[in-house]
C-alpha atoms as a PDB file:
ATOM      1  CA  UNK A   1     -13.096 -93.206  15.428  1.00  0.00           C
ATOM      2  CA  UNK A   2      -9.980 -91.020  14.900  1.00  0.00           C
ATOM      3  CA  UNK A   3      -8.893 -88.560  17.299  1.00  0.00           C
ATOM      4  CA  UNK A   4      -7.746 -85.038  16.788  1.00  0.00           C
ATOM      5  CA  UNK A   5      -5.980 -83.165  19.808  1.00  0.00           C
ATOM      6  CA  UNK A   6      -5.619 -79.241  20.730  1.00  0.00           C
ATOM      7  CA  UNK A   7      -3.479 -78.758  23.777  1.00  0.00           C
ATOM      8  CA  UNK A   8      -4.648 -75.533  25.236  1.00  0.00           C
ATOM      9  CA  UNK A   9      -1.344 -74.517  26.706  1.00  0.00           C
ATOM     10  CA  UNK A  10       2.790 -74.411  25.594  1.00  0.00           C
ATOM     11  CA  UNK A  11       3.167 -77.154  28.504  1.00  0.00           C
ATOM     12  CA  UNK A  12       0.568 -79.221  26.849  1.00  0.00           C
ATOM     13  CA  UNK A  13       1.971 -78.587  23.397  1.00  0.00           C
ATOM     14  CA  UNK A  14       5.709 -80.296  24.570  1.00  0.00           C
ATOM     15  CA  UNK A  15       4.507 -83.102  26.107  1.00  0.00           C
ATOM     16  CA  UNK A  16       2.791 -84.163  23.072  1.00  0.00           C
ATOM     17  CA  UNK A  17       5.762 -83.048  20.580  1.00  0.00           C
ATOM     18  CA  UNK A  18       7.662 -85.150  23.066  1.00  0.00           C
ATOM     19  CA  UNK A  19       5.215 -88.020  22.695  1.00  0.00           C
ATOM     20  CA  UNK A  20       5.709 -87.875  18.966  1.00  0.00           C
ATOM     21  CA  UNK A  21       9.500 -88.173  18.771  1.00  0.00           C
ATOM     22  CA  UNK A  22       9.750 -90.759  21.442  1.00  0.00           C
ATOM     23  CA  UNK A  23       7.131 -93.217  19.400  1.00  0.00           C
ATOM     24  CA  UNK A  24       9.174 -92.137  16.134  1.00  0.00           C
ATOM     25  CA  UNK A  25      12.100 -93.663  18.227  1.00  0.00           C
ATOM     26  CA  UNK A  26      10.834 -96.391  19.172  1.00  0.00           C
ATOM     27  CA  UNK A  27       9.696 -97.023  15.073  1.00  0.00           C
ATOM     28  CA  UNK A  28      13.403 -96.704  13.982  1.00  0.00           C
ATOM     29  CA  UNK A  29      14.690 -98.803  16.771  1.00  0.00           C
ATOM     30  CA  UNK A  30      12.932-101.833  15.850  1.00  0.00           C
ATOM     31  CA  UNK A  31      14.237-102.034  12.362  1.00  0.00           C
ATOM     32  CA  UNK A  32      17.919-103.066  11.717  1.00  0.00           C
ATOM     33  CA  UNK A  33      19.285-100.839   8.722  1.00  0.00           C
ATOM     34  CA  UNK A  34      21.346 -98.015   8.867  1.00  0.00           C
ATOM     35  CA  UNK A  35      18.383 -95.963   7.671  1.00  0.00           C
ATOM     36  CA  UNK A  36      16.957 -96.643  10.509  1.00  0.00           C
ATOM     37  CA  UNK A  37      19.676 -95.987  12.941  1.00  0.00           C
ATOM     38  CA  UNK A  38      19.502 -92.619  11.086  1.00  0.00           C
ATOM     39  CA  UNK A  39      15.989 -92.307  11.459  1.00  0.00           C
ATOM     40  CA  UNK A  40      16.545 -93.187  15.450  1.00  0.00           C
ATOM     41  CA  UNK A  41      19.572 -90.539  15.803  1.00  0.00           C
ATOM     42  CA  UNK A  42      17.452 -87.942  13.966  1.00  0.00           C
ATOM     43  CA  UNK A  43      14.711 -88.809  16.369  1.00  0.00           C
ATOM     44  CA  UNK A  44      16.854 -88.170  19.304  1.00  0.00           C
ATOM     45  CA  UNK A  45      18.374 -84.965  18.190  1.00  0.00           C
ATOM     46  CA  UNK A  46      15.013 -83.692  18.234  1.00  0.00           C
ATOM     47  CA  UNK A  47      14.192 -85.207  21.468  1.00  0.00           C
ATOM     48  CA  UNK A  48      16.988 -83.168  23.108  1.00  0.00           C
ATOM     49  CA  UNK A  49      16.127 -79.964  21.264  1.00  0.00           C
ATOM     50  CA  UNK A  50      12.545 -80.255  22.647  1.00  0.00           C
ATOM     51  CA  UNK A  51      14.289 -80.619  26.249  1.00  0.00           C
ATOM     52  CA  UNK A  52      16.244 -77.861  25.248  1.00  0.00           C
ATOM     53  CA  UNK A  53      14.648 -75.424  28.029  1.00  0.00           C
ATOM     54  CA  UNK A  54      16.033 -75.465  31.216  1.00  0.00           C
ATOM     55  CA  UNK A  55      13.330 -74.816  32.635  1.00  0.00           C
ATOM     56  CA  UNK A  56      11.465 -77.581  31.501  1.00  0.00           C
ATOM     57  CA  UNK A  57      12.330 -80.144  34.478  1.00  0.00           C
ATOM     58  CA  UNK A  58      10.663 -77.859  36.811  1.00  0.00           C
ATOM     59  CA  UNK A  59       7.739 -77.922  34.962  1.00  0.00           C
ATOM     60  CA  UNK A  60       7.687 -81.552  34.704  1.00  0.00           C
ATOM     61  CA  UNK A  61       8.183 -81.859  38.710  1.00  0.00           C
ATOM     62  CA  UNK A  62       5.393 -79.324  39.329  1.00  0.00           C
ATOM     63  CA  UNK A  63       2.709 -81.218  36.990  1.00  0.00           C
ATOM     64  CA  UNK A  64       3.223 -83.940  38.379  1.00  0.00           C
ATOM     65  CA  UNK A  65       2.775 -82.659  41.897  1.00  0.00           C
ATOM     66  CA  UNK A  66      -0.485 -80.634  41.071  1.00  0.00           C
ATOM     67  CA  UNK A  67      -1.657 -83.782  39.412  1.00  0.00           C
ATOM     68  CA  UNK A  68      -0.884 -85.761  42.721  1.00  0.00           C
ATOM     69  CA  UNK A  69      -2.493 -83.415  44.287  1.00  0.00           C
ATOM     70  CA  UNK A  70      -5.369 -83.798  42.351  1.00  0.00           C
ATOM     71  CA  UNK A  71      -5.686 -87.489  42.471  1.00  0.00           C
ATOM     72  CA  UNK A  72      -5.377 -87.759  46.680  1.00  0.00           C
ATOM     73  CA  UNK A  73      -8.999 -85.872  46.784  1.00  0.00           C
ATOM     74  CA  UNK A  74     -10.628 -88.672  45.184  1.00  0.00           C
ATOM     75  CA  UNK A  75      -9.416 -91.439  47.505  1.00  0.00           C
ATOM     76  CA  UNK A  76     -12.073 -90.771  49.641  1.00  0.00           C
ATOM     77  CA  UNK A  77     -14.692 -91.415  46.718  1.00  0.00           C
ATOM     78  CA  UNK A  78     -16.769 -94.540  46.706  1.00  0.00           C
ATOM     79  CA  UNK A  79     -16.672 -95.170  43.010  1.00  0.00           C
ATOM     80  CA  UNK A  80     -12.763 -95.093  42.483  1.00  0.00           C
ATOM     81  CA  UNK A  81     -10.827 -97.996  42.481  1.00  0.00           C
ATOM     82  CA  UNK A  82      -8.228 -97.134  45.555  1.00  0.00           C
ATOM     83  CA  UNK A  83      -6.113 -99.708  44.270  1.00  0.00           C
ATOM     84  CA  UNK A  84      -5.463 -98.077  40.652  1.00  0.00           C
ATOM     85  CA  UNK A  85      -5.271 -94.976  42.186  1.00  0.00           C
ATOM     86  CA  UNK A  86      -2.556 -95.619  44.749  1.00  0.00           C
ATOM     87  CA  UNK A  87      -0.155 -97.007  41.696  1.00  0.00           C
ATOM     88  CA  UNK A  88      -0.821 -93.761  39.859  1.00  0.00           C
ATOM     89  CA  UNK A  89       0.029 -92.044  42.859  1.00  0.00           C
ATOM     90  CA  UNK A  90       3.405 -93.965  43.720  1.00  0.00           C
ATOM     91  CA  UNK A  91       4.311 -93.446  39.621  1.00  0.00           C
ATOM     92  CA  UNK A  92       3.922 -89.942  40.059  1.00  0.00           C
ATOM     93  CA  UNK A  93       6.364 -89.675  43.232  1.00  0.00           C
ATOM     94  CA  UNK A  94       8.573 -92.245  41.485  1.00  0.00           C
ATOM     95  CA  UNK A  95       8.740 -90.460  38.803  1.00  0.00           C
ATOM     96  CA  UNK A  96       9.405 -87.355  39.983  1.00  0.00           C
ATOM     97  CA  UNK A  97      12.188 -88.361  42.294  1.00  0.00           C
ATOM     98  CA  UNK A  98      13.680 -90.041  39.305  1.00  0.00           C
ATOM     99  CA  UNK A  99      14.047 -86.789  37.558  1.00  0.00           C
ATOM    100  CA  UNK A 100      15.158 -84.721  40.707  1.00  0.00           C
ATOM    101  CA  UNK A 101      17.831 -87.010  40.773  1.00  0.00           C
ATOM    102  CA  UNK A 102      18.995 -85.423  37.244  1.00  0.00           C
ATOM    103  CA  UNK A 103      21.478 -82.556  37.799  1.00  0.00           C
ATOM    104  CA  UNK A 104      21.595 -80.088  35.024  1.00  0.00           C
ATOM    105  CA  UNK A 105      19.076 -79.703  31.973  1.00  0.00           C
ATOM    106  CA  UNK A 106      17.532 -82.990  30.741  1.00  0.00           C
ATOM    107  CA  UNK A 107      19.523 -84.727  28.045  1.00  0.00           C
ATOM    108  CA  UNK A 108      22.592 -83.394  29.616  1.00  0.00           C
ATOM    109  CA  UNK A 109      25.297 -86.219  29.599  1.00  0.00           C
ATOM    110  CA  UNK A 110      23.831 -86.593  25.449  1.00  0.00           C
ATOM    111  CA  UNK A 111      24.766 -83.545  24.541  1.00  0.00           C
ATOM    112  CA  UNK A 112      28.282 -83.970  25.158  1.00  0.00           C
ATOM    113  CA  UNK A 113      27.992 -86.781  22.929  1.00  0.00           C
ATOM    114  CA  UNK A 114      30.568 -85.729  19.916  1.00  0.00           C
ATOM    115  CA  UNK A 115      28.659 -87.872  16.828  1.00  0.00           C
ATOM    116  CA  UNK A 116      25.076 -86.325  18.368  1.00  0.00           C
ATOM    117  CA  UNK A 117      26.888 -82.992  18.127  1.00  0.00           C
ATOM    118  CA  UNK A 118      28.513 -83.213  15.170  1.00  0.00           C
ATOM    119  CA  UNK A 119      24.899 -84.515  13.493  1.00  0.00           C
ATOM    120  CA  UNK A 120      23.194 -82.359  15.090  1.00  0.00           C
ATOM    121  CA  UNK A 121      25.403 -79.185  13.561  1.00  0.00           C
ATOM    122  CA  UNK A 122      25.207 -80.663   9.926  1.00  0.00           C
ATOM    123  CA  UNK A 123      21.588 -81.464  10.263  1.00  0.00           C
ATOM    124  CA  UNK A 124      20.582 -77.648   9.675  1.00  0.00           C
ATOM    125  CA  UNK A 125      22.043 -78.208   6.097  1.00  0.00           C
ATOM    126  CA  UNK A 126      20.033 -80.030   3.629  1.00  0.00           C
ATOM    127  CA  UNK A 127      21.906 -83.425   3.144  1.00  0.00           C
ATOM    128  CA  UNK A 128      24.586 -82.132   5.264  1.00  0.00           C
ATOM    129  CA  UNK A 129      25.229 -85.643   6.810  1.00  0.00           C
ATOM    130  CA  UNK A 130      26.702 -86.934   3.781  1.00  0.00           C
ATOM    131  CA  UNK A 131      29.349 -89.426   4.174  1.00  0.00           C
ATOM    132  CA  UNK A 132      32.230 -86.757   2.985  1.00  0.00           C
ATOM    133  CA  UNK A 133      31.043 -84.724   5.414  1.00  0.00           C
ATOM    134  CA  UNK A 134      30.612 -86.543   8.606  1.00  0.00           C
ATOM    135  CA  UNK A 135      33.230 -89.852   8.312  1.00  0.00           C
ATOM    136  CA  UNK A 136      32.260 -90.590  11.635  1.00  0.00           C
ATOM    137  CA  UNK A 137      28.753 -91.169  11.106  1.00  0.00           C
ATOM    138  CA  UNK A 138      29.480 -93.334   7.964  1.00  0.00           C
ATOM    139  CA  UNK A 139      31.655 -95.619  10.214  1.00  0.00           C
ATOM    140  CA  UNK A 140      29.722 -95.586  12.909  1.00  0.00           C
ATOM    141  CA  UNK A 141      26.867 -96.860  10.397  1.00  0.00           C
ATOM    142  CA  UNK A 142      28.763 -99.593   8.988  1.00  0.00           C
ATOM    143  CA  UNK A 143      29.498-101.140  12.462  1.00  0.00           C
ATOM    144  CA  UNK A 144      27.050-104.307  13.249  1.00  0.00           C
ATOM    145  CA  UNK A 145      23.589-104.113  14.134  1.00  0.00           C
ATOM    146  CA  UNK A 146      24.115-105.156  17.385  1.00  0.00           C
ATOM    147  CA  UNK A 147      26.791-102.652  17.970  1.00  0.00           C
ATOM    148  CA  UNK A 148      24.211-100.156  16.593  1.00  0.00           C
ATOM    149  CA  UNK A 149      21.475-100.638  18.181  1.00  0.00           C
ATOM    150  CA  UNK A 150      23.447-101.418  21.314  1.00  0.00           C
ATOM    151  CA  UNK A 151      24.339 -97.619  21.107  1.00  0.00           C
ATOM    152  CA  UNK A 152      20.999 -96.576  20.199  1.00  0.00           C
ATOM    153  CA  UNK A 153      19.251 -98.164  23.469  1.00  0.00           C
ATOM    154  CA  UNK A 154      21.818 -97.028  25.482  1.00  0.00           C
ATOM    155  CA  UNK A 155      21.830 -93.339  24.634  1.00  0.00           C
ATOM    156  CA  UNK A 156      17.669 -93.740  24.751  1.00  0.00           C
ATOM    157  CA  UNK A 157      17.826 -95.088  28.349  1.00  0.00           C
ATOM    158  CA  UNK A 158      19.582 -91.862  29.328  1.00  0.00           C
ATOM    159  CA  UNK A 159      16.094 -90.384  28.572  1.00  0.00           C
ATOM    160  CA  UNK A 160      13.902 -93.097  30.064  1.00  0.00           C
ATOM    161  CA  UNK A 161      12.458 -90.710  33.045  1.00  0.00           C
ATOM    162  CA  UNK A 162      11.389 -87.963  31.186  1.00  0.00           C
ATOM    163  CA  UNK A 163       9.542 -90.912  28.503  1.00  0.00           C
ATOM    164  CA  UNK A 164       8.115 -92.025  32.484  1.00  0.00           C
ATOM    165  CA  UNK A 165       6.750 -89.051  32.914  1.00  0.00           C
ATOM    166  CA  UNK A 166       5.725 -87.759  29.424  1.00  0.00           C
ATOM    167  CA  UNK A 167       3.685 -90.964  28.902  1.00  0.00           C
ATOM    168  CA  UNK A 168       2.093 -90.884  32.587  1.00  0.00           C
ATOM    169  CA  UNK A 169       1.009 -87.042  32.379  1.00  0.00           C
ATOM    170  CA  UNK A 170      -0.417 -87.557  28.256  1.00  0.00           C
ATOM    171  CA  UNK A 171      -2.674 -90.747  29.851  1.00  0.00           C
ATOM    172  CA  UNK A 172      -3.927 -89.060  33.037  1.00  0.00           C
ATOM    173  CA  UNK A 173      -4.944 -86.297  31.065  1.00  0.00           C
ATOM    174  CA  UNK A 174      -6.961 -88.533  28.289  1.00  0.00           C
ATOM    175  CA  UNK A 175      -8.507 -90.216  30.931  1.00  0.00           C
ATOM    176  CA  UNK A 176      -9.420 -87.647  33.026  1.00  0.00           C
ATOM    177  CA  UNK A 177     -12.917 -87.217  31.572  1.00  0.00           C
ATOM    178  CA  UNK A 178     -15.322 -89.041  29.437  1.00  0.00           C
ATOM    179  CA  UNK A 179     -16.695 -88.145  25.491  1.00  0.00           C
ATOM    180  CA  UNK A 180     -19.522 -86.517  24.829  1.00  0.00           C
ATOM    181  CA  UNK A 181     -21.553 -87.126  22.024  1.00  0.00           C
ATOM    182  CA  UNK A 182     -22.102 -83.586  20.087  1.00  0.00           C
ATOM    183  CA  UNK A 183     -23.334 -81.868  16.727  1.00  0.00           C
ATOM    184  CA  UNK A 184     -21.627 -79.278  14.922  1.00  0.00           C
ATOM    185  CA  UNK A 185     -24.651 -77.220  12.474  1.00  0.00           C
ATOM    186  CA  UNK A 186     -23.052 -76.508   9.845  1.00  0.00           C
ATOM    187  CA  UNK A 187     -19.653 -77.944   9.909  1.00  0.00           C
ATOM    188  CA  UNK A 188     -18.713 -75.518  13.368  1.00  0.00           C
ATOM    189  CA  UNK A 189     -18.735 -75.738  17.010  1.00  0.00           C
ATOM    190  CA  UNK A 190     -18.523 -73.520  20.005  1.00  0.00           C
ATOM    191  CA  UNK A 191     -18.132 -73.546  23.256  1.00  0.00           C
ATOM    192  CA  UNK A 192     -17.130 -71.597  26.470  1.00  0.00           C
ATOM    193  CA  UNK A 193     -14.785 -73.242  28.647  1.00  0.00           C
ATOM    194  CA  UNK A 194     -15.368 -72.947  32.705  1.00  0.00           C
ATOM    195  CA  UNK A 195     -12.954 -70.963  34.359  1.00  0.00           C
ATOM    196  CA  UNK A 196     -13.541 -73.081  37.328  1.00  0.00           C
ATOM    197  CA  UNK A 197     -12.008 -76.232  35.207  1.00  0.00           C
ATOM    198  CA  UNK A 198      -8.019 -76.689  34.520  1.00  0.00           C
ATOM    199  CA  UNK A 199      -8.418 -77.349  30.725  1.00  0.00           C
ATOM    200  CA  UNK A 200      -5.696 -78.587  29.418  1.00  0.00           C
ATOM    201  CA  UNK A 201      -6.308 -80.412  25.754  1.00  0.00           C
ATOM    202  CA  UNK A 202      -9.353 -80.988  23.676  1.00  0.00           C
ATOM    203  CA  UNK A 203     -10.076 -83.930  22.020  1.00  0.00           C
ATOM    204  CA  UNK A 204     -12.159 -84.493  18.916  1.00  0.00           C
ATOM    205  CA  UNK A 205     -13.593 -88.177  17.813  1.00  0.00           C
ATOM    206  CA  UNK A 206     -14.305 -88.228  14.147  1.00  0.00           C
ATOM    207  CA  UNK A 207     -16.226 -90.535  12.321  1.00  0.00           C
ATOM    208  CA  UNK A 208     -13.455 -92.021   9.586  1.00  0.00           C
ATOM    209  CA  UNK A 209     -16.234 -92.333   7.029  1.00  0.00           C
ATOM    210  CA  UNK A 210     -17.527 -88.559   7.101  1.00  0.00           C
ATOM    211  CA  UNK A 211     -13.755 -87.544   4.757  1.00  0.00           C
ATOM    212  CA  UNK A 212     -14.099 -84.613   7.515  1.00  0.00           C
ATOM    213  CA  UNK A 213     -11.279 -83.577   9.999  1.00  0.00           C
ATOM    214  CA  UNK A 214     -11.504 -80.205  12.389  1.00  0.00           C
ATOM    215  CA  UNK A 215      -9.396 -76.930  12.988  1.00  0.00           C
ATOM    216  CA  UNK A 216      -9.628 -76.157  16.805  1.00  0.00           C
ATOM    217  CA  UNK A 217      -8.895 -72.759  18.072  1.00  0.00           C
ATOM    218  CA  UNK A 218      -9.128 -71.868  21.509  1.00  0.00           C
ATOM    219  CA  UNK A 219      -8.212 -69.942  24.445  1.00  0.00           C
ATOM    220  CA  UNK A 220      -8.572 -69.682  28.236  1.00  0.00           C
ATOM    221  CA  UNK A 221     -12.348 -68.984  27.744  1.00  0.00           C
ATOM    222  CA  UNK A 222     -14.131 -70.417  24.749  1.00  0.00           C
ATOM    223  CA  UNK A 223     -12.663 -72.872  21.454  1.00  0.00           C
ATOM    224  CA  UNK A 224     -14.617 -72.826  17.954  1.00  0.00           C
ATOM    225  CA  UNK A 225     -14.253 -76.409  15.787  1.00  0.00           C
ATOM    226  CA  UNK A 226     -14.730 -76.104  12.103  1.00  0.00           C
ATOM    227  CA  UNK A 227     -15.023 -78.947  10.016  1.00  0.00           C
ATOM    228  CA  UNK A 228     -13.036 -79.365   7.226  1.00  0.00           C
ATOM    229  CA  UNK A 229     -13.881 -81.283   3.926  1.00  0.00           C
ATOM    230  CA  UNK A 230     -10.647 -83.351   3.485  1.00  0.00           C
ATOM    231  CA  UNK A 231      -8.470 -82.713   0.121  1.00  0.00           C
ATOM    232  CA  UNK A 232      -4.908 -83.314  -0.781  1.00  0.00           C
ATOM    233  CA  UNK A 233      -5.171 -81.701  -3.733  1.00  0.00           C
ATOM    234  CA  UNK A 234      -7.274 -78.757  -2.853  1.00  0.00           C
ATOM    235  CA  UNK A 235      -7.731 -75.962  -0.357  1.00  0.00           C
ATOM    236  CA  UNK A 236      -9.500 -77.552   2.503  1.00  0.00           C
ATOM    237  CA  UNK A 237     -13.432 -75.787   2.950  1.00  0.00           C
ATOM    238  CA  UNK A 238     -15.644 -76.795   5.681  1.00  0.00           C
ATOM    239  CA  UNK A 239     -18.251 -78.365   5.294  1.00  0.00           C
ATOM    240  CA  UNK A 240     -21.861 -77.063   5.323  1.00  0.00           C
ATOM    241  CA  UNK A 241     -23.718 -79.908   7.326  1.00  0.00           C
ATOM    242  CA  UNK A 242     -24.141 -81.493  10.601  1.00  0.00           C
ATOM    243  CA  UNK A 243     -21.150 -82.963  11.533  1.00  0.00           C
ATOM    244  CA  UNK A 244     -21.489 -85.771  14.675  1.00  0.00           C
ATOM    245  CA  UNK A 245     -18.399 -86.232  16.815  1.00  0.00           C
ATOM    246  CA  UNK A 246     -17.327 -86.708  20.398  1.00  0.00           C
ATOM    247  CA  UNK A 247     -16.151 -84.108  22.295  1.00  0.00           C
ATOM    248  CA  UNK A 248     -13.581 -84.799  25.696  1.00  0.00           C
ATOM    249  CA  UNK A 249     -12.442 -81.858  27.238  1.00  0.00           C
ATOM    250  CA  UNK A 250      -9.141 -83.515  29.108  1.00  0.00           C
ATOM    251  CA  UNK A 251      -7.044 -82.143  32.235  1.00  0.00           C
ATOM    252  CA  UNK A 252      -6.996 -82.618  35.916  1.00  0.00           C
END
């Protein structure tokens, strides 16, 4: 089964775009070339343009406090394992202290990095990193391995509570509710969402086999699925028959 996911709000959105670059990150800081010490810088530029909004701590804090919130109510449930549920619990508040502890906007003590700057400037130019144009870089590429990726880990740890959290928020919200087998006629889907519920992403299951993958739209109140007969080539069209999938509509 391959999954397709639709966050259904900008917070949503970030944490997966966050999710992304930190599992790029950790792809280019397993290998030992200085194409992949590139590939791990470039990563982490991103990362701390994604952090970028100042704001974005307080949002972090807050989730995790709703979703805490969330959580305590079902302590009192027969069917939940108190256990697990008490380590999510003390994650969260670990978590959370770890990035109150932060002063100023996430990523801070990287961006006064001067080779992250100084990449980061040339990167808006296409093959602006050249060795002519940033000697630093080129030396700082031909050091060892070990020095590299000594410098690489280091400047990643810097980030390690906000990867904490990201990763902790993304898996409560997958597991927050089960899939549900459902047809689309036709190659589309609707549905109206509860207001009662705090949606937060909607996941798709696909069938590998059916060469089919959907385009989710949705809002506060309902989300259509079409799906689309796959092409490289071609113009994706959707397809005109039932398609099966599962259907999880995630969030606490």
């Amino acid at each position: 089964m391959v999954y397709y996911e639709q966050p259904l709000n900008e917070r949503v959105r970030t944490l997966l775009r966050l999710e992304l670059l930190f599992q790029q990150s950790d792809h280019f800081l397993a290998g030992q070339t200085c194409w992949d010490s590139r590939g791990a810088l470039n990563s982490l530029i991103d990362i701390l343009e994604v952090l970028n909004r100042a704001d974005l701590k307080t949002e972090y804090i807050k989730e995790m406090e709703r979703q805490g919130n969330a959580l305590s109510q079902l302590k009192e449930r027969p069917e939940v394992d108190k256990k697990q549920l008490d380590t999510i619990l003390q994650q969260l508040d670990s978590y959370s202290d770890q990035l109150i502890g932060i002063s100023g906007v996430l990523g801070q003590e990287l961006r006064q990095n001067e080779l992250i700057n100084n990449i980061k400037q040339r990167s808006a130019i296409a093959g602006g990193t050249c060795d002519f144009d940033l000697p630093m870089l080129h030396f700082w590429l031909e050091q060892s391995v070990e020095n590299r990726q000594y410098d690489l880990k280091l400047w990643h740890q810097l980030l390690r509570p906000v990867r904490h959290a990201n990763d902790l928020l993304i898996k409560l919200m997958r597991e927050s509710a089960s899939p549900q087998k459902k047809v689309a006629d036709n190659g589309f889907f609707q549905q109206a969402l509860e207001s009662s519920n705090h949606y937060q992403m909607i996941r798709i299951g696909v069938n590998p086999e059916d060469n089919t993958f959907p385009e989710v739209s949705g809002g506060r109140h309902r989300f259509t699925v079409r799906f689309m007969e796959a092409s490289i080539t071609s113009r994706p069209q959707q397809v005109h028959k039932p398609v099966n999938f599962q259907l999880t509509l995630s969030g606490l």
